[in-house]
Protein backbone atom coordinates (compact mmCIF):
# COMPACT_ATOMS: atom_id res chain seq x y z
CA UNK A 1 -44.38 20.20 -0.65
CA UNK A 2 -41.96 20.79 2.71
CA UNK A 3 -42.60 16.40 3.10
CA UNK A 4 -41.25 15.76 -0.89
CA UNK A 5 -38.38 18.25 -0.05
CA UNK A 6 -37.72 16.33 3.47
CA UNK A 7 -37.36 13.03 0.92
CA UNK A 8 -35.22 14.37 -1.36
CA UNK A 9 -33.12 16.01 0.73
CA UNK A 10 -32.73 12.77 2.70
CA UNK A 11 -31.74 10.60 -0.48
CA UNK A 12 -29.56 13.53 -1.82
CA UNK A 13 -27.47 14.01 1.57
CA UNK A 14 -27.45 10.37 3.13
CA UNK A 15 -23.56 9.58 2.23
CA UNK A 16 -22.64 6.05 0.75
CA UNK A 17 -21.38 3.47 3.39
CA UNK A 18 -19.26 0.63 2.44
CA UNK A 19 -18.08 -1.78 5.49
CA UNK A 20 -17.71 0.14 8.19
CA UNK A 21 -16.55 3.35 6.84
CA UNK A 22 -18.96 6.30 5.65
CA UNK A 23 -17.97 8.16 2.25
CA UNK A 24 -19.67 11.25 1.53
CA UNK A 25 -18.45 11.14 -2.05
CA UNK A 26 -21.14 9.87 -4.55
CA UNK A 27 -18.45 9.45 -7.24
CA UNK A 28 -16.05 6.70 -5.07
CA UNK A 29 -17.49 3.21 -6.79
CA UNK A 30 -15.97 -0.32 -4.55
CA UNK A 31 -14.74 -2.21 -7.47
CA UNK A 32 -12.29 -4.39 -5.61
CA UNK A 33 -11.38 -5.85 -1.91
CA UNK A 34 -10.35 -8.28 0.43
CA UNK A 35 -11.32 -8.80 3.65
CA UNK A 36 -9.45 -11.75 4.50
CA UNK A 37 -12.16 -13.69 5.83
CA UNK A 38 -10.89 -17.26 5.06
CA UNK A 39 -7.90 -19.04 7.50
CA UNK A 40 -4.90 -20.27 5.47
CA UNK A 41 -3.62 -19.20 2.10
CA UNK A 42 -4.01 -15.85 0.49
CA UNK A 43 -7.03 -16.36 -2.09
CA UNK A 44 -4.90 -17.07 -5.16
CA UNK A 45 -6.99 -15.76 -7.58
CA UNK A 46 -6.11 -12.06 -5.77
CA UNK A 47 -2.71 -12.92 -4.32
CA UNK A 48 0.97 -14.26 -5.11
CA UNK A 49 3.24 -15.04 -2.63
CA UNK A 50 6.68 -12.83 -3.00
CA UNK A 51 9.54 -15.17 -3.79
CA UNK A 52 13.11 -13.82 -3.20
CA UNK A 53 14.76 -12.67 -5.82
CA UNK A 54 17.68 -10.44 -4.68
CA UNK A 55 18.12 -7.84 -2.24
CA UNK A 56 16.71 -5.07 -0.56
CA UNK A 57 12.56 -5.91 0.91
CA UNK A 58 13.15 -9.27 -1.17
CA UNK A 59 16.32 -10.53 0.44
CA UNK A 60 14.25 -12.86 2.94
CA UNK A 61 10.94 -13.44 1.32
CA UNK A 62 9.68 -16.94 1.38
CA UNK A 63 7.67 -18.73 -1.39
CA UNK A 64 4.57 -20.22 1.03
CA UNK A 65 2.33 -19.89 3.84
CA UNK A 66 5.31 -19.94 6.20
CA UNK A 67 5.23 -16.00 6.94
CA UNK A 68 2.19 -15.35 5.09
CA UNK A 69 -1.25 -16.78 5.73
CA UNK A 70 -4.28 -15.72 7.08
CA UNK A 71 -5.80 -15.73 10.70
CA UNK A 72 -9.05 -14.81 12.75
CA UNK A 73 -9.67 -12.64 9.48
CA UNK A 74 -6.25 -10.80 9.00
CA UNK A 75 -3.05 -11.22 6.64
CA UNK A 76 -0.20 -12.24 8.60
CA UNK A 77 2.79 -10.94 6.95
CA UNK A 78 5.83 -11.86 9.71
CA UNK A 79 9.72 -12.01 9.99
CA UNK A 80 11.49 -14.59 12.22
CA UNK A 81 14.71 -15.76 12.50
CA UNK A 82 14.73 -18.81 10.24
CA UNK A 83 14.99 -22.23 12.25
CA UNK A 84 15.33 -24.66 9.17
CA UNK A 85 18.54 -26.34 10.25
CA UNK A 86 18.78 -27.37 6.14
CA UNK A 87 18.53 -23.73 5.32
CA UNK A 88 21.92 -21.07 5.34
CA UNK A 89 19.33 -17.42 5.14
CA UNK A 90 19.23 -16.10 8.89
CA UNK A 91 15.97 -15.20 8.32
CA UNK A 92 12.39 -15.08 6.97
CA UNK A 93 9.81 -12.90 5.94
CA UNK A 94 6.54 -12.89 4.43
CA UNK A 95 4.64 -10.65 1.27
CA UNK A 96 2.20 -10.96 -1.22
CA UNK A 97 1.87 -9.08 -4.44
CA UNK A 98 -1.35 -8.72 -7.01
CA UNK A 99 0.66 -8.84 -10.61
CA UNK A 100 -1.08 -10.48 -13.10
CA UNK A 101 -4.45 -10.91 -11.02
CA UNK A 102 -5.29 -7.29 -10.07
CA UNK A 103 -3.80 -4.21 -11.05
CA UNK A 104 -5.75 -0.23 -11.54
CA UNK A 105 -5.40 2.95 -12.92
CA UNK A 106 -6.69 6.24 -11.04
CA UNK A 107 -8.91 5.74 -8.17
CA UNK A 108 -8.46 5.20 -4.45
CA UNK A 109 -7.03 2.55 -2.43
CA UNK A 110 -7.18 1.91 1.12
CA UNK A 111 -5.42 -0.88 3.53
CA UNK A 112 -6.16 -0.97 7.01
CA UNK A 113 -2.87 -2.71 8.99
CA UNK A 114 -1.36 -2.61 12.01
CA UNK A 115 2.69 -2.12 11.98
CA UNK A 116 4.85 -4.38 14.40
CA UNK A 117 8.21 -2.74 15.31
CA UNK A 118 11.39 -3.94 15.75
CA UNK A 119 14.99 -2.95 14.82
CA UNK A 120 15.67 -4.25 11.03
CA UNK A 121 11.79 -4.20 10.48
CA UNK A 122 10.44 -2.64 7.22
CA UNK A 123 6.73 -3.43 6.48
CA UNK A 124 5.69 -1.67 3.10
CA UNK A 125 2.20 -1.24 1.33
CA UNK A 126 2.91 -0.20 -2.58
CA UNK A 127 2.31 -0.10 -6.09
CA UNK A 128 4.41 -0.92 -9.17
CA UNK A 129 3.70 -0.83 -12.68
CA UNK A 130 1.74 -4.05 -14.26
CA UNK A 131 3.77 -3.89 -17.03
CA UNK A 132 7.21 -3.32 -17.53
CA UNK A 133 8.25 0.21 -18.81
CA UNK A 134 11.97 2.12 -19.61
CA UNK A 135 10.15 5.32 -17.03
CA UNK A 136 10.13 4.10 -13.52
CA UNK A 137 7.50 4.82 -11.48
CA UNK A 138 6.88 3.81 -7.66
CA UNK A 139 4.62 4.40 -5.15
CA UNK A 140 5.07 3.94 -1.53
CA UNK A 141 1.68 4.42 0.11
CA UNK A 142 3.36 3.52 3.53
CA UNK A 143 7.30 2.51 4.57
CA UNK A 144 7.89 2.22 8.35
CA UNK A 145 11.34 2.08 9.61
CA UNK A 146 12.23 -0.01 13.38
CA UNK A 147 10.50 1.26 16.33
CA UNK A 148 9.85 4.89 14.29
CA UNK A 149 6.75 7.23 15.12
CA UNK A 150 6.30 8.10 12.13
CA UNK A 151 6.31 6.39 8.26
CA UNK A 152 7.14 7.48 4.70
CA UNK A 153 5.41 8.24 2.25
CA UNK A 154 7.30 8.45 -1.45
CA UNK A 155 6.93 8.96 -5.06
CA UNK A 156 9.69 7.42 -7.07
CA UNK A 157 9.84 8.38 -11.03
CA UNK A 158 12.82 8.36 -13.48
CA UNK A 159 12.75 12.72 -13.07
CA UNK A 160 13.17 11.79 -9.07
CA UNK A 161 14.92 8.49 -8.93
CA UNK A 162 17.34 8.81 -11.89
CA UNK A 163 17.39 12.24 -12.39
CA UNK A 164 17.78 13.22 -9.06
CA UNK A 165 14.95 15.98 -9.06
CA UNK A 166 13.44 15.41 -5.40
CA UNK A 167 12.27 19.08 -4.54
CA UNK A 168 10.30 20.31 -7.55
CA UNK A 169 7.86 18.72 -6.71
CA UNK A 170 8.70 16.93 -3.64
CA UNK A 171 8.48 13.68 -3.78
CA UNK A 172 8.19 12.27 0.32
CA UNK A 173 7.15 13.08 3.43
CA UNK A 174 6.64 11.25 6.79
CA UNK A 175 3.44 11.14 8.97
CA UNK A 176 2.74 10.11 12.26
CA UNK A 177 -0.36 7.15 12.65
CA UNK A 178 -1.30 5.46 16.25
CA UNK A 179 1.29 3.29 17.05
CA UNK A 180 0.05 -0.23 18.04
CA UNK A 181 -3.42 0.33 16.32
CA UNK A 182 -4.88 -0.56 12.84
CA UNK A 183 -4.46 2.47 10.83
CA UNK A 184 -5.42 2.97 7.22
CA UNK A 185 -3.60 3.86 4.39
CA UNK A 186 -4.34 5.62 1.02
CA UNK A 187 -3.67 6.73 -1.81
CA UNK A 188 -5.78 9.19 -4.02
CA UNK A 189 -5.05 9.01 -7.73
CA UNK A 190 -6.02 11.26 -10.23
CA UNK A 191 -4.80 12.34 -13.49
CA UNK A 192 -2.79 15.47 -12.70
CA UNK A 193 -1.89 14.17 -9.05
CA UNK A 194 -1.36 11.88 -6.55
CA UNK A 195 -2.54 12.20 -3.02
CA UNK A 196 -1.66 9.95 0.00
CA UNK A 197 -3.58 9.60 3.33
CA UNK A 198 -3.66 8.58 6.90
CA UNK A 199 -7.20 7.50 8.42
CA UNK A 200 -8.75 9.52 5.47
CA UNK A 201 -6.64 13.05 6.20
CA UNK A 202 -4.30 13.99 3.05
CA UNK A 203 -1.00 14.27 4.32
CA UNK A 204 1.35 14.45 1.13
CA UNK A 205 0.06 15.51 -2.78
CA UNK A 206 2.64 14.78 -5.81
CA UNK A 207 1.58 16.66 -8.68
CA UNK A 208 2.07 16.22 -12.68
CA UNK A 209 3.81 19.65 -13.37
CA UNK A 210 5.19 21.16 -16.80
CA UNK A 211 9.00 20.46 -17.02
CA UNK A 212 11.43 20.01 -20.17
CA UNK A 213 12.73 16.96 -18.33
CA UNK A 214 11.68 13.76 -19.20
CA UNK A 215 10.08 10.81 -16.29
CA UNK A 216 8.43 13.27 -14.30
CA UNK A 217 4.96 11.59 -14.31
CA UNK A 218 5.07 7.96 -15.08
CA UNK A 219 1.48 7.46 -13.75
CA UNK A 220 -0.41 6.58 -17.48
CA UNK A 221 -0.74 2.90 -16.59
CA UNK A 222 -2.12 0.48 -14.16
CA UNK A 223 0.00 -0.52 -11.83
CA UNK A 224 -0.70 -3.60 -8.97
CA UNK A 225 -0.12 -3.94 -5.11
CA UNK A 226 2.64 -5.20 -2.75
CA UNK A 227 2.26 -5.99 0.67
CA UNK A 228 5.18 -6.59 2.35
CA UNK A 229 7.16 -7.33 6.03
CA UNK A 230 10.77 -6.78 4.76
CA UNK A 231 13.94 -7.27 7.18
CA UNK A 232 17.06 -4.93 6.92
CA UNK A 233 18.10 -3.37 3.96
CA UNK A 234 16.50 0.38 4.71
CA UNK A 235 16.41 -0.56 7.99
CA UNK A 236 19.89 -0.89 9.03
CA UNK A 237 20.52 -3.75 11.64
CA UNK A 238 18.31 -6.40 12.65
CA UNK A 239 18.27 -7.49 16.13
CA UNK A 240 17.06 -11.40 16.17
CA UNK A 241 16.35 -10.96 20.13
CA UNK A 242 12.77 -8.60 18.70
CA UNK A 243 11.79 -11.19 16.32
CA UNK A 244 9.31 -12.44 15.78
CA UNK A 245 7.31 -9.51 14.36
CA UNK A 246 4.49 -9.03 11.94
CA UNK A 247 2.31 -6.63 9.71
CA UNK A 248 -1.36 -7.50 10.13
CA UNK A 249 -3.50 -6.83 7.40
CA UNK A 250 -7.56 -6.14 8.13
CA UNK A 251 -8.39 -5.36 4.42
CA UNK A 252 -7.50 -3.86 1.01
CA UNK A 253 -10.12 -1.62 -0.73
CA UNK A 254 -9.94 -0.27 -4.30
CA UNK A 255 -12.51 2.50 -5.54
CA UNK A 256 -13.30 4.34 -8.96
CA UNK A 257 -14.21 7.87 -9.05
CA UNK A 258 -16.26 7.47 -12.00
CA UNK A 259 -16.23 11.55 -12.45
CA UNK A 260 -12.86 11.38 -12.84
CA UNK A 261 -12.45 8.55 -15.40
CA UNK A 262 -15.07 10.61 -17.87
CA UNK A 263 -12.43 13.34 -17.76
CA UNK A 264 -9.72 11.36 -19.50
């Protein structure tokens, strides 16, 4: 009888592994990743490259593998002064985006990347809504400002955004991560909250509260991912004399909690 038990217990507590990180939860399901395992492009059946269309992160995207490609089994996302003597833009940077190949609703997602610093720099990993709707909804799993210690974490919505309603419930915070390392960060999502991590420690949870305003949870739809190095905008000033810089990218990891999804 004590031998059975021994068994069971053994099948019961060993947690679930998947790539080099152990989950203890039986209810986290990998349903989607990249490791980046092939030099060149971005697999294009995952990935689009982020053409500029404006200002802000977008102002010096580039359409192609020039800032964005893959090597030794990362994503290269990088910002450099631009040397095309044909072309007036000071400056280039690379991103990628999932719309229209990949997007998810609830679950978890994780990104392991290391952050390059410099002053203008403004590497982002975040979500947007697949489809277009009049409630905005954002969020920023990880923002990282120059040669900062630490990096935001935000949730924008119509009630914060638009409506200017930032403190009930808040909707940032910042977090420190090891500087010069590949950290990972995530992003819990569940249907009454949103929690956001740092090598699997919850640092920041936005929750769906009652409130007579309208826009305060505009988390009902799937939404896809952007992975971005962005140049200025947020970031004040760039200095050309720290570029070239770059976001490396070791993988992207999307899990179900099938518990969860019975719920709803």
């Amino acid at each position: 009888m004590k031998v059975i038990l021994g068994i069971i217990l053994i099948f019961v507590l060993k947690p679930l592994v998947f790539g080099n990180k152990v989950r203890h939860s039986k209810n986290w399901h990998l349903v989607w990743v990249d490791t980046f395992s092939n030099d060149g492009n971005p697999d294009t059946s995952k990935w689009s490259f982020i053409s500029p269309k404006g200002g802000g992160c977008y102002r010096y995207m580039t359409n192609s593998n020039k800032d964005t490609y893959i090597k030794d089994g990362k994503l290269i996302l990088r910002a450099a002064v631009n040397t095309d003597p044909k072309d007036t833009v000071k400056y280039t940077t690379g991103g990628v985006h999932s719309r229209g190949k990949f997007s998810f609703h609830q679950g978890k997602i994780e990104v392991r990347a290391k952050l390059g610093a410099g002053k203008g720099s403004w590497p982002a990993i975040w979500l947007l809504p697949e489809q277009d709707q009049p409630l905005y909804g954002e969020i920023d799993i990880m923002e990282h400002l120059n040669h900062d210690s630490l990096f935001y974490q935000t949730i924008h919505t119509h009630y914060s955004l638009r409506l200017g309603f930032k403190d009930n419930p808040p909707n940032f915070t910042t977090a420190t991560f090891k500087i010069g390392q590949f950290n990972v960060f995530g992003l819990e999502w569940y249907n009454d909250r949103l929690d956001l991590t740092i090598n699997g420690k919850r640092t920041f949870t936005y929750p769906k509260i009652e409130t007579d305003k309208i826009g305060q949870w505009t988390f009902d739809k799937p939404f896809y991912i952007i992975l971005n190095q962005a140049l200025g905008g947020w970031a004040g000033i760039i200095a050309p004399k720290e570029l070239p810089l770059q976001m490396e990218v070791d993988w992207v990891k999307v899990y179900q909690n099938m518990e969860e999804l019975t719920k709803n």
